[in-house]
N, C-alpha and C. Protein backbone atom coordinates (compact mmCIF):
# COMPACT_ATOMS: atom_id res chain seq x y z
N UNK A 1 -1.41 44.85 25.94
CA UNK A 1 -2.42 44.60 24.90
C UNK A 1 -2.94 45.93 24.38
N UNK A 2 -3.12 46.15 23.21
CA UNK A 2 -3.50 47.21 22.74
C UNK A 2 -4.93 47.53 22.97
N UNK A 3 -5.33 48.92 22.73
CA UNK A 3 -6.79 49.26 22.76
C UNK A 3 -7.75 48.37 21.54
N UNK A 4 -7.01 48.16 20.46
CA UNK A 4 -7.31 47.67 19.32
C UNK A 4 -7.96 46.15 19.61
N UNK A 5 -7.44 45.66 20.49
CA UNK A 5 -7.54 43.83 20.68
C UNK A 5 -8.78 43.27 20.86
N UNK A 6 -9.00 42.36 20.22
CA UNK A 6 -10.32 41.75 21.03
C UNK A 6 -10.09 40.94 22.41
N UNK A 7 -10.88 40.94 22.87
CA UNK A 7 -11.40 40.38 24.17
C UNK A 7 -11.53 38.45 23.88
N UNK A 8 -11.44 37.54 24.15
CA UNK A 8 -12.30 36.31 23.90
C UNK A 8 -12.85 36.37 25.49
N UNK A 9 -14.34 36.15 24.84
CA UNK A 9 -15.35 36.15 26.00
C UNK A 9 -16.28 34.48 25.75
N UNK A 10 -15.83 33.99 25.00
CA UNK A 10 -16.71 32.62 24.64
C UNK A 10 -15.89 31.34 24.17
N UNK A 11 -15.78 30.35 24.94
CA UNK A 11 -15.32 28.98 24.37
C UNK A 11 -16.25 27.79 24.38
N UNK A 12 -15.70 27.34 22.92
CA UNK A 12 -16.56 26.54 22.15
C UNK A 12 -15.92 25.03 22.55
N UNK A 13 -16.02 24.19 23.27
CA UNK A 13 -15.57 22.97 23.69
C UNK A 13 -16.50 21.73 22.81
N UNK A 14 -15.81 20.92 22.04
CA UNK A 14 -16.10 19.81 21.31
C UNK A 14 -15.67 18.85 23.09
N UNK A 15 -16.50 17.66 22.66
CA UNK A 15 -17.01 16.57 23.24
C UNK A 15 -16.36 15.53 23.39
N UNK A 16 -17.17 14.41 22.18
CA UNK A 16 -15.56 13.04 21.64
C UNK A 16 -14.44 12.83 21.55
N UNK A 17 -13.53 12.87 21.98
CA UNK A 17 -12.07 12.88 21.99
C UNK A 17 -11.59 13.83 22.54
N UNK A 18 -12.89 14.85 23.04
CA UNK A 18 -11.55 16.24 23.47
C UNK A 18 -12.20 15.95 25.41
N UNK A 19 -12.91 15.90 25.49
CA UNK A 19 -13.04 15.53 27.30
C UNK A 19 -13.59 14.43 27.71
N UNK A 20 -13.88 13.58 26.89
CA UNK A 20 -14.46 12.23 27.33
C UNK A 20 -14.30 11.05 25.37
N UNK A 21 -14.12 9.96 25.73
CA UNK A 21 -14.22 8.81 25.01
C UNK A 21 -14.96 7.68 25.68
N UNK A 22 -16.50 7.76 25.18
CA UNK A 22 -17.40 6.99 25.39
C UNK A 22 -17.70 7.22 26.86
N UNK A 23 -17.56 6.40 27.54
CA UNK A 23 -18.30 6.96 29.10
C UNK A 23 -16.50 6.98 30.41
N UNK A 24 -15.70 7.25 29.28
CA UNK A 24 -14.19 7.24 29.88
C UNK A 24 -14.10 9.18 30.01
N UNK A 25 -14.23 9.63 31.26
CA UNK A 25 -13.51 10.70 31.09
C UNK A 25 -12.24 11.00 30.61
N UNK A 26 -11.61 11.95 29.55
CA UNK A 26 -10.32 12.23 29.26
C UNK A 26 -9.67 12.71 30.77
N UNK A 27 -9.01 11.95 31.25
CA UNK A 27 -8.06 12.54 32.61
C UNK A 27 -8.07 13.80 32.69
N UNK A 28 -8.41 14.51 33.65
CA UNK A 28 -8.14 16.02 33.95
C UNK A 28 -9.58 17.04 33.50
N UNK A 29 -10.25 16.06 33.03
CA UNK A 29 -11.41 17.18 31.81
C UNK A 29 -12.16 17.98 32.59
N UNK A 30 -12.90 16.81 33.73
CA UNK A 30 -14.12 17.32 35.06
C UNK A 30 -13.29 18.59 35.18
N UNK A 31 -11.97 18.11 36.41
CA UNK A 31 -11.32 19.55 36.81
C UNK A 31 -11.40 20.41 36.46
N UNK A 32 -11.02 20.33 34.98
CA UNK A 32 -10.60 21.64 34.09
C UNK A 32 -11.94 22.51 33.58
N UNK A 33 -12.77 21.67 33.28
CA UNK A 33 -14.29 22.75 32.75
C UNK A 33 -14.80 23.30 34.43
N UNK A 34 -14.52 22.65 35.42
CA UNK A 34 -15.29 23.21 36.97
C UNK A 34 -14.29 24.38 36.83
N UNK A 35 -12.94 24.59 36.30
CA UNK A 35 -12.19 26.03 36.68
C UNK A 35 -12.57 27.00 35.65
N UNK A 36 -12.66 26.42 34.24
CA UNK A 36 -13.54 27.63 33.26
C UNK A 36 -14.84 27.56 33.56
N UNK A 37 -15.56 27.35 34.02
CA UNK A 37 -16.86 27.53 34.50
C UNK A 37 -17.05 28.60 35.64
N UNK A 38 -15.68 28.31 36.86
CA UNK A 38 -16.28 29.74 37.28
C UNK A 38 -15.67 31.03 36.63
N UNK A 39 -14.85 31.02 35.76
CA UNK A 39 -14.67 32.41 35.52
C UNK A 39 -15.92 32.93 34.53
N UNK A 40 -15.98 34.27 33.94
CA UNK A 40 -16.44 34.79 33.32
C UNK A 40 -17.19 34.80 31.54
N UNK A 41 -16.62 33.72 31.33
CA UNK A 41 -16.75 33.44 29.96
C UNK A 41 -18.08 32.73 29.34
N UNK A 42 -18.64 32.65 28.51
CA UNK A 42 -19.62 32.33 27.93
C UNK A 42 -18.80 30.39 27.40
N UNK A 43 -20.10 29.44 27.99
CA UNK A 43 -19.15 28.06 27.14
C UNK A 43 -20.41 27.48 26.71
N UNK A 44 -19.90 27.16 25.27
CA UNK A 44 -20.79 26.43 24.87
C UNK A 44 -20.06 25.30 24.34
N UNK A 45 -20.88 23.91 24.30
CA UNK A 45 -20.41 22.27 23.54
C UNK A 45 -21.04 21.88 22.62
N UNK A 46 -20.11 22.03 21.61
CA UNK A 46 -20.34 21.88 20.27
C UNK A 46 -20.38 20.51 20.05
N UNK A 47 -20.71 19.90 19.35
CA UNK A 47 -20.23 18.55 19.02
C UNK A 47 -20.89 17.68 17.66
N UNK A 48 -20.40 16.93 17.29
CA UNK A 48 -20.75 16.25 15.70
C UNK A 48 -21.45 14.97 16.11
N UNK A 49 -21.44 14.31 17.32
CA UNK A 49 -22.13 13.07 17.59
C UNK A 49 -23.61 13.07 17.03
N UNK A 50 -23.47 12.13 16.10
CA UNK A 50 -24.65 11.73 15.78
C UNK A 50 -25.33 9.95 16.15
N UNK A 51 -24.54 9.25 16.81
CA UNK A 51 -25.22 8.04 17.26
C UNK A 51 -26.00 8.34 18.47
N UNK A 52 -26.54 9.39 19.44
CA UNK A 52 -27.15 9.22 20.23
C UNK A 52 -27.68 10.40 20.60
N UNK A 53 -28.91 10.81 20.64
CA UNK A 53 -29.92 12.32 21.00
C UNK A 53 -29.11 12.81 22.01
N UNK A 54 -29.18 14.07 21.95
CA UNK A 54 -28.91 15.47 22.96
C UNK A 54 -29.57 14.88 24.11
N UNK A 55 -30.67 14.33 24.46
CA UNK A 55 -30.56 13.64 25.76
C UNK A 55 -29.75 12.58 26.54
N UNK A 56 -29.51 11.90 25.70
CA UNK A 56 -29.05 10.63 25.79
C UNK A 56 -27.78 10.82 26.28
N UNK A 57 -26.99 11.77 25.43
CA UNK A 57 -25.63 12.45 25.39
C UNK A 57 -25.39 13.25 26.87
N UNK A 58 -26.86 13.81 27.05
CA UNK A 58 -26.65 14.64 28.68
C UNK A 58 -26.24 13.40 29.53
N UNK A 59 -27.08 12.86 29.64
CA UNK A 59 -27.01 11.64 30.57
C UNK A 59 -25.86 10.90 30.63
N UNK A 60 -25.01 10.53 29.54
CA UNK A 60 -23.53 10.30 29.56
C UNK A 60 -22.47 11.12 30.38
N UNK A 61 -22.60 11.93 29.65
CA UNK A 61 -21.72 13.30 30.64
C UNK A 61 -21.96 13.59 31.92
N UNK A 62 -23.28 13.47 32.66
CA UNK A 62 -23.94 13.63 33.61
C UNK A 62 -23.01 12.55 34.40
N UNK A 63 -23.01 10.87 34.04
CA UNK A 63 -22.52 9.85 34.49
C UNK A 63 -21.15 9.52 35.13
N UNK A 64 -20.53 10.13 33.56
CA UNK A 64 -19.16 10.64 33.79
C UNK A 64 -18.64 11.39 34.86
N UNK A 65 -18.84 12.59 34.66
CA UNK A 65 -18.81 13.51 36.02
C UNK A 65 -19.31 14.68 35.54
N UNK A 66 -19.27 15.01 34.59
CA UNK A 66 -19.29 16.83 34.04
C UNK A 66 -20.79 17.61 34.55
N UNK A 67 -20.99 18.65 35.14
CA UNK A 67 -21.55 19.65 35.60
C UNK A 67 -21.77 20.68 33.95
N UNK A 68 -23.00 19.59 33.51
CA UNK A 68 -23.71 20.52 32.38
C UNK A 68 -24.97 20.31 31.49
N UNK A 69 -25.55 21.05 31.63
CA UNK A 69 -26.28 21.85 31.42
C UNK A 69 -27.22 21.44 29.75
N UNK A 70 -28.36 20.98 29.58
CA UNK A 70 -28.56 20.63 28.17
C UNK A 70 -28.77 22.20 27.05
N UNK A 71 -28.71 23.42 27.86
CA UNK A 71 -29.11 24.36 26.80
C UNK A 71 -27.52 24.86 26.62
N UNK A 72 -26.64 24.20 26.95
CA UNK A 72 -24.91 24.44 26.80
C UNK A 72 -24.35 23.44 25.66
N UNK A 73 -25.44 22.82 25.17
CA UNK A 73 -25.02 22.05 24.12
C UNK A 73 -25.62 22.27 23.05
N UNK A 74 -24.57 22.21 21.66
CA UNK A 74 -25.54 22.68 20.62
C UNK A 74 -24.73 21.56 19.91
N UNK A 75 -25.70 20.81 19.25
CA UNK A 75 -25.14 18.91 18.22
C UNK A 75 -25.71 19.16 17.02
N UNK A 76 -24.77 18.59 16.18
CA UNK A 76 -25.32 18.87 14.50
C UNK A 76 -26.25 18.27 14.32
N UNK A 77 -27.18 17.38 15.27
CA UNK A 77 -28.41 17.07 15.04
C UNK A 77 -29.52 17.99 14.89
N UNK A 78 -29.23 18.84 15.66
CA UNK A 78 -29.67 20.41 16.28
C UNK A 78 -30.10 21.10 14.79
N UNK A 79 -28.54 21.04 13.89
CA UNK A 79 -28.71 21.44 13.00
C UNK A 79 -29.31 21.56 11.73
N UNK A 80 -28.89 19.63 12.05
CA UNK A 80 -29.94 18.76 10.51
C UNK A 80 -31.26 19.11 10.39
N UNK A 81 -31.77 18.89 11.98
CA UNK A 81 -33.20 18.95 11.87
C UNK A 81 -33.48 20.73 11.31
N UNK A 82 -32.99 21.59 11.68
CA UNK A 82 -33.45 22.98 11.64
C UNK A 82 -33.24 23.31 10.47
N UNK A 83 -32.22 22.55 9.49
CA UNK A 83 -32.19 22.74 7.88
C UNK A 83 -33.31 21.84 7.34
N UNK A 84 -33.76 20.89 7.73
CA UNK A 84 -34.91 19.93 7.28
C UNK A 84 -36.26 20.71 7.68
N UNK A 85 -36.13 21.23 8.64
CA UNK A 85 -37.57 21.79 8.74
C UNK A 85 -38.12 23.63 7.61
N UNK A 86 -36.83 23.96 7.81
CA UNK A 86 -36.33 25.15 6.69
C UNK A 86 -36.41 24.95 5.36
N UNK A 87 -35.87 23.86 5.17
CA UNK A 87 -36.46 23.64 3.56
C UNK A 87 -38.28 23.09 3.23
N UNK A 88 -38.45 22.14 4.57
CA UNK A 88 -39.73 21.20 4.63
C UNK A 88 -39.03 20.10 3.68
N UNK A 89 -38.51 19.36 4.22
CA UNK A 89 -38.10 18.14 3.50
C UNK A 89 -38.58 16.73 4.55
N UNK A 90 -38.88 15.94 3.82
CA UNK A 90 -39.12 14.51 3.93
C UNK A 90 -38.03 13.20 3.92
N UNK A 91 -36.98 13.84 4.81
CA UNK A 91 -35.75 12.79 4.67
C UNK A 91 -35.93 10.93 5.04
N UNK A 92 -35.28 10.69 4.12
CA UNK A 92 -34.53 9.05 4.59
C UNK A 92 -33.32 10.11 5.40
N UNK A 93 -33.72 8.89 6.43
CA UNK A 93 -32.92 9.34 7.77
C UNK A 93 -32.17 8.40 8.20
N UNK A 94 -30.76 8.40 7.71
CA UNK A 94 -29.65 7.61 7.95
C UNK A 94 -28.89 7.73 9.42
N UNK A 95 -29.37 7.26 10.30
CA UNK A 95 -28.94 7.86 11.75
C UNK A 95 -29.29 6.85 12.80
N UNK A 96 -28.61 6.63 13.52
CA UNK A 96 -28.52 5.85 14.85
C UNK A 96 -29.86 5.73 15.11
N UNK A 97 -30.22 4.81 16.03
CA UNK A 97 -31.85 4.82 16.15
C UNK A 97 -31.62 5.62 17.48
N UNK A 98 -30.84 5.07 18.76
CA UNK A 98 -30.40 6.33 19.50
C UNK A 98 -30.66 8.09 19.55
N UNK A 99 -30.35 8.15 18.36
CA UNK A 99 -30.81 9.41 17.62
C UNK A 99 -31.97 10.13 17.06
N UNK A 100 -32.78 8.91 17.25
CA UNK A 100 -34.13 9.64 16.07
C UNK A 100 -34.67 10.08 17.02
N UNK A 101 -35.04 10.77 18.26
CA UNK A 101 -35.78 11.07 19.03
C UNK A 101 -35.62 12.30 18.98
N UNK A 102 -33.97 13.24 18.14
CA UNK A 102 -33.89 14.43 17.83
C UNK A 102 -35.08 14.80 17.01
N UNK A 103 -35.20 13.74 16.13
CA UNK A 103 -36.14 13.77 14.90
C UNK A 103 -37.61 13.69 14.68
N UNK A 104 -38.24 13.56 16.33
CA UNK A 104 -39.50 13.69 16.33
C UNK A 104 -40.40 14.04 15.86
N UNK A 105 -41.16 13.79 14.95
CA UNK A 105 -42.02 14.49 14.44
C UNK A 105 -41.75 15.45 12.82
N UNK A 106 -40.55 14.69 12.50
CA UNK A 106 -40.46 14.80 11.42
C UNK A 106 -40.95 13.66 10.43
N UNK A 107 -41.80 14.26 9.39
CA UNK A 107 -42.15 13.08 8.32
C UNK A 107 -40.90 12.85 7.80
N UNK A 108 -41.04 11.41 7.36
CA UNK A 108 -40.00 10.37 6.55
C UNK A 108 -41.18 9.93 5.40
N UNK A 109 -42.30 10.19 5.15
CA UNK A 109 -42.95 9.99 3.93
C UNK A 109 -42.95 10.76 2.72
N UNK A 110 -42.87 10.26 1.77
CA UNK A 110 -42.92 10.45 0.40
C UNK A 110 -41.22 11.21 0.03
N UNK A 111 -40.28 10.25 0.82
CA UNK A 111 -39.11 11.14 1.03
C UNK A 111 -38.79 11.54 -0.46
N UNK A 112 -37.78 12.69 0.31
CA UNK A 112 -37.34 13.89 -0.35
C UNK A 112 -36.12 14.57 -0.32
N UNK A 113 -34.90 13.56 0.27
CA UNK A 113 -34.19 14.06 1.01
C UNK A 113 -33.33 12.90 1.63
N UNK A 114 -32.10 13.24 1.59
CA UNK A 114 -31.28 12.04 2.58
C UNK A 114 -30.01 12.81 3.15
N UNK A 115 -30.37 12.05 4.82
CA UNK A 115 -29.69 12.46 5.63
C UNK A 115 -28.94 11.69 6.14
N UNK A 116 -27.51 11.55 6.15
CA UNK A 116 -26.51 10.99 6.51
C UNK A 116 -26.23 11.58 8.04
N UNK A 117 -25.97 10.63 9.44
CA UNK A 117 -24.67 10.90 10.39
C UNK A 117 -24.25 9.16 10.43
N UNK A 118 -23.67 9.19 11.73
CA UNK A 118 -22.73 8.12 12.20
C UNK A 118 -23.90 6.94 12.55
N UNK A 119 -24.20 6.29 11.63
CA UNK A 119 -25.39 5.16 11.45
C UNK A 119 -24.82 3.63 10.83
N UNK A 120 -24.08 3.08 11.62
CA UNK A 120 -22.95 1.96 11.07
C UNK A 120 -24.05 0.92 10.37
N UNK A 121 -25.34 0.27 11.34
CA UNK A 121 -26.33 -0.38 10.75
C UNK A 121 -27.00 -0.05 9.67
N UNK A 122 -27.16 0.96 8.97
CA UNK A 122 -27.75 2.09 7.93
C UNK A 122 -26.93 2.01 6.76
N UNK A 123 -25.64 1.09 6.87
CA UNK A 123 -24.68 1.73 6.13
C UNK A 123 -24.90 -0.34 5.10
N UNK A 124 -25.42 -0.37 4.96
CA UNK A 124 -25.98 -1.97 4.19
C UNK A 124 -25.94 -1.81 2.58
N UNK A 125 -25.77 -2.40 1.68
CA UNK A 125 -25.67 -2.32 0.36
C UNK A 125 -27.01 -1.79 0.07
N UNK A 126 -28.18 -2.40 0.79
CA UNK A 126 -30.05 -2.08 0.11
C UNK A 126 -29.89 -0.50 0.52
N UNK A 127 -29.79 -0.31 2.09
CA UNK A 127 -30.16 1.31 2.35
C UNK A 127 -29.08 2.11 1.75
N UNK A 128 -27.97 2.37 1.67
CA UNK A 128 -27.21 2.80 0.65
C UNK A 128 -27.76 3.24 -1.04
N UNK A 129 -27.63 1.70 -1.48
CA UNK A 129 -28.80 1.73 -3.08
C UNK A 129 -30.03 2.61 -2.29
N UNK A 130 -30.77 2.62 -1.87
CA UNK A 130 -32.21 3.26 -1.82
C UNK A 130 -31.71 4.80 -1.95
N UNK A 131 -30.90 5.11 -1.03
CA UNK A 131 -30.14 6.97 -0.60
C UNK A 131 -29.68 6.79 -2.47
N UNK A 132 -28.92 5.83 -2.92
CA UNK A 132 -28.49 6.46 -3.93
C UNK A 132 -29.14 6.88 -5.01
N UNK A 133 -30.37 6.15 -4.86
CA UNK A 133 -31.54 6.16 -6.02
C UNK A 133 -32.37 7.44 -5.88
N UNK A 134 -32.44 7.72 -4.72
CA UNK A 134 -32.92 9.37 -4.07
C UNK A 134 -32.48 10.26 -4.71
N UNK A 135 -31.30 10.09 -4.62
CA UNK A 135 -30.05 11.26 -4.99
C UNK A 135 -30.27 11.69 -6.27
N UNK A 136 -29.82 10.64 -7.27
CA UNK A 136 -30.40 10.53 -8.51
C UNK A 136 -31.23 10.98 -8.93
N UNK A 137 -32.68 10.65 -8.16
CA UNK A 137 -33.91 11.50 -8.99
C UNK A 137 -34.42 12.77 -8.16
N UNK A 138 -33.04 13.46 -7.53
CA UNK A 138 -32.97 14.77 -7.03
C UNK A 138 -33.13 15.14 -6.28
N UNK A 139 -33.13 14.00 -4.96
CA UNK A 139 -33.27 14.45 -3.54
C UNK A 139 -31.71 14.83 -3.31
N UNK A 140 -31.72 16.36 -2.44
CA UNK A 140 -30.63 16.47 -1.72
C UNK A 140 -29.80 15.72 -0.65
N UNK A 141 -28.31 16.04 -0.67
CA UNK A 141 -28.10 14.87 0.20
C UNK A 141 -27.60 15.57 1.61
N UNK A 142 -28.07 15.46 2.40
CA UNK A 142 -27.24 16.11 3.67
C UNK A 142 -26.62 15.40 4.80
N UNK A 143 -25.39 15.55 4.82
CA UNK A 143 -24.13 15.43 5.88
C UNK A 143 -24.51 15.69 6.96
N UNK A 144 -24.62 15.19 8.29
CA UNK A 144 -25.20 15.99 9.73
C UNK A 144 -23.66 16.28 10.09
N UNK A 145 -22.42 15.53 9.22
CA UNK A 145 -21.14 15.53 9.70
C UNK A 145 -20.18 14.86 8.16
N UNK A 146 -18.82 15.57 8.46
CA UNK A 146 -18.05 14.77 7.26
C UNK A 146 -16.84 13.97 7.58
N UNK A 147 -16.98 13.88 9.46
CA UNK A 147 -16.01 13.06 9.82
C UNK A 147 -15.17 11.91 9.50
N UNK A 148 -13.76 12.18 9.32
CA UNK A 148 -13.42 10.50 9.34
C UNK A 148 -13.34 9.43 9.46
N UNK A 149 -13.37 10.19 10.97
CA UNK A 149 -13.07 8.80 11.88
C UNK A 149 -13.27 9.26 13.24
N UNK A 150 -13.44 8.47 14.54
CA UNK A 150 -13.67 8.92 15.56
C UNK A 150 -13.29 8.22 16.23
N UNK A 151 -13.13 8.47 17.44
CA UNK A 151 -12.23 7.32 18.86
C UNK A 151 -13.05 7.02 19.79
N UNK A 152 -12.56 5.47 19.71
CA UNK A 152 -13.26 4.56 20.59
C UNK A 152 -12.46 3.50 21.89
N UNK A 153 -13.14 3.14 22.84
CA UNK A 153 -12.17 3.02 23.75
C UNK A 153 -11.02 1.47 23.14
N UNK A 154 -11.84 0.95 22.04
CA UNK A 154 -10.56 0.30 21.36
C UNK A 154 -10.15 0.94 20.35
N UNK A 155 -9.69 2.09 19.82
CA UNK A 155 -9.41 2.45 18.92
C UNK A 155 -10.01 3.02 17.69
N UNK A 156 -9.37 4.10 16.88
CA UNK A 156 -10.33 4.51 15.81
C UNK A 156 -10.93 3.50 14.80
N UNK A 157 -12.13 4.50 14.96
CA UNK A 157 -13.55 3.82 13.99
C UNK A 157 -14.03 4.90 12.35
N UNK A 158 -14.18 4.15 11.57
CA UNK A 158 -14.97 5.34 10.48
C UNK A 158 -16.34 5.81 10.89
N UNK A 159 -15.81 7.41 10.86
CA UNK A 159 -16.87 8.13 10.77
C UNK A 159 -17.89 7.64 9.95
N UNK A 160 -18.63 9.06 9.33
CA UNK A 160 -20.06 9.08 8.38
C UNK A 160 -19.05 9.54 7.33
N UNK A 161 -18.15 10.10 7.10
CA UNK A 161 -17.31 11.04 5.89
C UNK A 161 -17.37 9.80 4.92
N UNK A 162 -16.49 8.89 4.95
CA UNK A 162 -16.50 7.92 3.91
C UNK A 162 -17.84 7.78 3.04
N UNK A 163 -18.68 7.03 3.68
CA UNK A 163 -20.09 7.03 3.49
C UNK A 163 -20.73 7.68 2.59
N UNK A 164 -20.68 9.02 3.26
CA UNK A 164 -20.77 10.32 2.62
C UNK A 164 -20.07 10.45 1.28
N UNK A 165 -19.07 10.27 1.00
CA UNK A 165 -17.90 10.70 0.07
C UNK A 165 -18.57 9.31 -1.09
N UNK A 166 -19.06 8.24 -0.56
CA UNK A 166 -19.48 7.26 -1.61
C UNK A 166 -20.48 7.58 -1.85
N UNK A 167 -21.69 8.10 -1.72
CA UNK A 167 -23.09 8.47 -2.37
C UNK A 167 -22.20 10.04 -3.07
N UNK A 168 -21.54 10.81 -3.02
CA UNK A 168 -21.35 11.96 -3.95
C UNK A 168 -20.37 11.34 -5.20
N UNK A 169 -19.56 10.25 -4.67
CA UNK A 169 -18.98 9.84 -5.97
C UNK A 169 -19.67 8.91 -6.92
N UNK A 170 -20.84 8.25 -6.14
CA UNK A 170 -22.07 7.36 -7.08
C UNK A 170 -22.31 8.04 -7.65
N UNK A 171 -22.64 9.25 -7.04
CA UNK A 171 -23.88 10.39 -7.87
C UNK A 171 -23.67 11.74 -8.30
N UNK A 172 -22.48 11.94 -8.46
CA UNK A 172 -21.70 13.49 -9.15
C UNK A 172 -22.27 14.53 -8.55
N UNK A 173 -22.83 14.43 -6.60
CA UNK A 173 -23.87 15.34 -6.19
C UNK A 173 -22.48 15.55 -5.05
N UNK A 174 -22.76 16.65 -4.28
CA UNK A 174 -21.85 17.51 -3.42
C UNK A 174 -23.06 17.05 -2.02
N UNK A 175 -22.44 16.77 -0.52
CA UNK A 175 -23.15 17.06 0.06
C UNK A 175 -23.43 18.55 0.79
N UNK A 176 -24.65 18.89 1.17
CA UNK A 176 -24.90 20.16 1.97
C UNK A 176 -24.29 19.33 3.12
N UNK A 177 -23.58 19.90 4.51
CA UNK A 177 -22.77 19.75 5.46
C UNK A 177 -23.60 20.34 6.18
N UNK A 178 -23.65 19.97 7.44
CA UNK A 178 -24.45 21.15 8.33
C UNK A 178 -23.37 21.26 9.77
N UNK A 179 -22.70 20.06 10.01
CA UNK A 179 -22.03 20.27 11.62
C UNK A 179 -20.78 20.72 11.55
N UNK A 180 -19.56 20.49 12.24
CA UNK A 180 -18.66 21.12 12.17
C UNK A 180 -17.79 20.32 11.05
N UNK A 181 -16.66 21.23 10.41
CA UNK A 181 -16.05 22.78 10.64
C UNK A 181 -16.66 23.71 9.98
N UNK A 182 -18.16 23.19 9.53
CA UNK A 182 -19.01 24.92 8.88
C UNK A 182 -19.26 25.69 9.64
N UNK A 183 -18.84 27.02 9.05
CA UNK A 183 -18.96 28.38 9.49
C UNK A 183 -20.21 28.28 10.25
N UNK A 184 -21.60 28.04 9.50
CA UNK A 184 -23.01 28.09 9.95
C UNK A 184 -23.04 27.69 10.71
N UNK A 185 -22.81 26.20 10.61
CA UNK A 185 -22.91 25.56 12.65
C UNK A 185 -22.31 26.14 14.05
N UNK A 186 -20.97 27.08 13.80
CA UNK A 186 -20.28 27.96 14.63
C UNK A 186 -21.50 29.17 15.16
N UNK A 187 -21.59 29.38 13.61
CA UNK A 187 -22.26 30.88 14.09
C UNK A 187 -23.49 30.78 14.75
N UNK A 188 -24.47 29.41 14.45
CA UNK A 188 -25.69 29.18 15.16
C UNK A 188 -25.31 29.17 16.40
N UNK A 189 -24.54 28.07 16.51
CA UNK A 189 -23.98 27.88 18.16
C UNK A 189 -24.03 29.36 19.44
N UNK A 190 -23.22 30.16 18.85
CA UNK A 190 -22.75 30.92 19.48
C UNK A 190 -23.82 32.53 19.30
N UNK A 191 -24.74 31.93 18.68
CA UNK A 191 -26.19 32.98 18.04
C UNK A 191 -26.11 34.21 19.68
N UNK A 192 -26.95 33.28 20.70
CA UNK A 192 -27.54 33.31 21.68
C UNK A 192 -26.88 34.48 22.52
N UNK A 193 -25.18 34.51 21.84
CA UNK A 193 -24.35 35.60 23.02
C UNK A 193 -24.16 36.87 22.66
N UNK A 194 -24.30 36.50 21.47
CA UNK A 194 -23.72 38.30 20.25
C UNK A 194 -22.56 38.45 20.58
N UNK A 195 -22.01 37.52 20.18
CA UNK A 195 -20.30 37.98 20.16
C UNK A 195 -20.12 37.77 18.52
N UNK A 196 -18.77 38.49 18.52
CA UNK A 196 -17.91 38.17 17.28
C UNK A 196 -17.22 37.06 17.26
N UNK A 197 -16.95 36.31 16.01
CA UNK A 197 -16.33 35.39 16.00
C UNK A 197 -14.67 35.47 16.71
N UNK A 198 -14.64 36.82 16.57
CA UNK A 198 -13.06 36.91 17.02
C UNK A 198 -12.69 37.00 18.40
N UNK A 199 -13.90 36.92 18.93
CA UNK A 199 -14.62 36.82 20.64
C UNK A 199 -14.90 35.28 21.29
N UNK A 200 -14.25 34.49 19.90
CA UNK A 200 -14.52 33.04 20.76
C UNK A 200 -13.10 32.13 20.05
N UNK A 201 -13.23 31.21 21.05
CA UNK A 201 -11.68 30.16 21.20
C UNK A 201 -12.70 28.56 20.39
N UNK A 202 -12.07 27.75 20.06
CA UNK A 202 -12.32 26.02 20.08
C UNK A 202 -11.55 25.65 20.58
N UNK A 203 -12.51 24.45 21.03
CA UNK A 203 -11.26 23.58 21.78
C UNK A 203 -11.28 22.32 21.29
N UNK A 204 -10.66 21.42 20.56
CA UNK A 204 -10.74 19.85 20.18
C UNK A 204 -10.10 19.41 19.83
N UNK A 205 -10.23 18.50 19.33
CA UNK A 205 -9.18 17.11 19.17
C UNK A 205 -8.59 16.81 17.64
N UNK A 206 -9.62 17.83 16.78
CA UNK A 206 -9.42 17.47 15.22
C UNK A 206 -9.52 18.80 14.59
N UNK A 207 -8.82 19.18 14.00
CA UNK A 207 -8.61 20.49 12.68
C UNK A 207 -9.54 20.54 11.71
N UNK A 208 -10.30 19.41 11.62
CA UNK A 208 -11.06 19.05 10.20
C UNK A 208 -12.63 18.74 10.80
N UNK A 209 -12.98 18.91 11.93
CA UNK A 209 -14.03 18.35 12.06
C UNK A 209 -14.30 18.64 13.53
């Protein structure tokens, strides 16, 4: 290896489909994070789940088997909220109820704002029309995710992407994205270590998300 090379000192491990499906460990996963865990490397778990709070999510994994840690996880909920509080926005909050406990203490009055994740009940012709009528008279729309689709222990399910992709084609509006594959959500993630990007690996299940 040359003097020139970088080092990778940090891996970024996604969640859903890449070491566990629902409360099914992926065969081999426990093992394999207990052997990168003791070496040297910085790990952090990224992940796009938006049906259920960063607690909720520990406690799954916890169940499962995995040995980790809640400040080892960084969820595009993480993110939504920290762009909602950055702007000061008043979102309709399209999101798992599971989920709103990320959202504590955020106002939902005099909204200002609509926030899309993986909210299948949310997804109704009225709350839809309401997000689209938002949009329209110039509330931003934000993506916590632009997923497709995701795996379930019967088989793939639609993501929030669709969803998503129908309020920008109602409304000739682009969504702001906040979770993965944006750059920003990487680079927050991995804030905490001061590495270079060229200092860290992914690991998952999807190219796009």
């Amino acid at each position: 290896m040359s003097s020139g090379a970088c080092t990778v000192n940090t891996v970024l491990i996604d969640l859903s489909g890449t070491i566990h499906i629902e409360d099914t460990e992926i065969p081999g996963s426990v093992k394999a994070l207990e052997r990168l865990q003791k070496s040297k490397v910085n790990i952090k778990f990224v992940t796009n789940t938006t049906k259920e709070s960063k607690r909720v999510l520990l406690e799954r994994l916890h169940s499962i088997g995995f040995n980790v840690k809640g400040e080892e996880i960084f969820t595009s909920l993480t993110a939504a909220r920290y762009l909602i509080e950055q702007r000061k926005l008043h979102p309709l909050l399209m999101v798992d109820e599971k989920a709103l406990e990320d959202f504590e203490g955020v106002s939902t009055e005099n909204q200002d704002a609509v926030v899309v994740g993986l909210a299948p009940e949310k997804f109704d012709y009225n709350t839809m029309n309401q997000a689209f009528r938002l949009i329209l008279s110039g509330a931003p729309l934000i993506a916590i995710h632009k997923g497709r689709y995701y795996k379930r222990k019967d088989g793939l399910a639609l993501g929030p992407g669709p969803f998503v992709t129908a309020l920008e084609f109602a409304t000739g509006q682009k969504a702001d994205i906040v979770g993965k594959p944006e750059l920003s959500f990487f680079l927050s993630a991995v804030e905490e270590f001061s590495v270079a990007p060229s200092q860290c690996i992914m690991i998952g299940d999807q190219s796009t998300a």
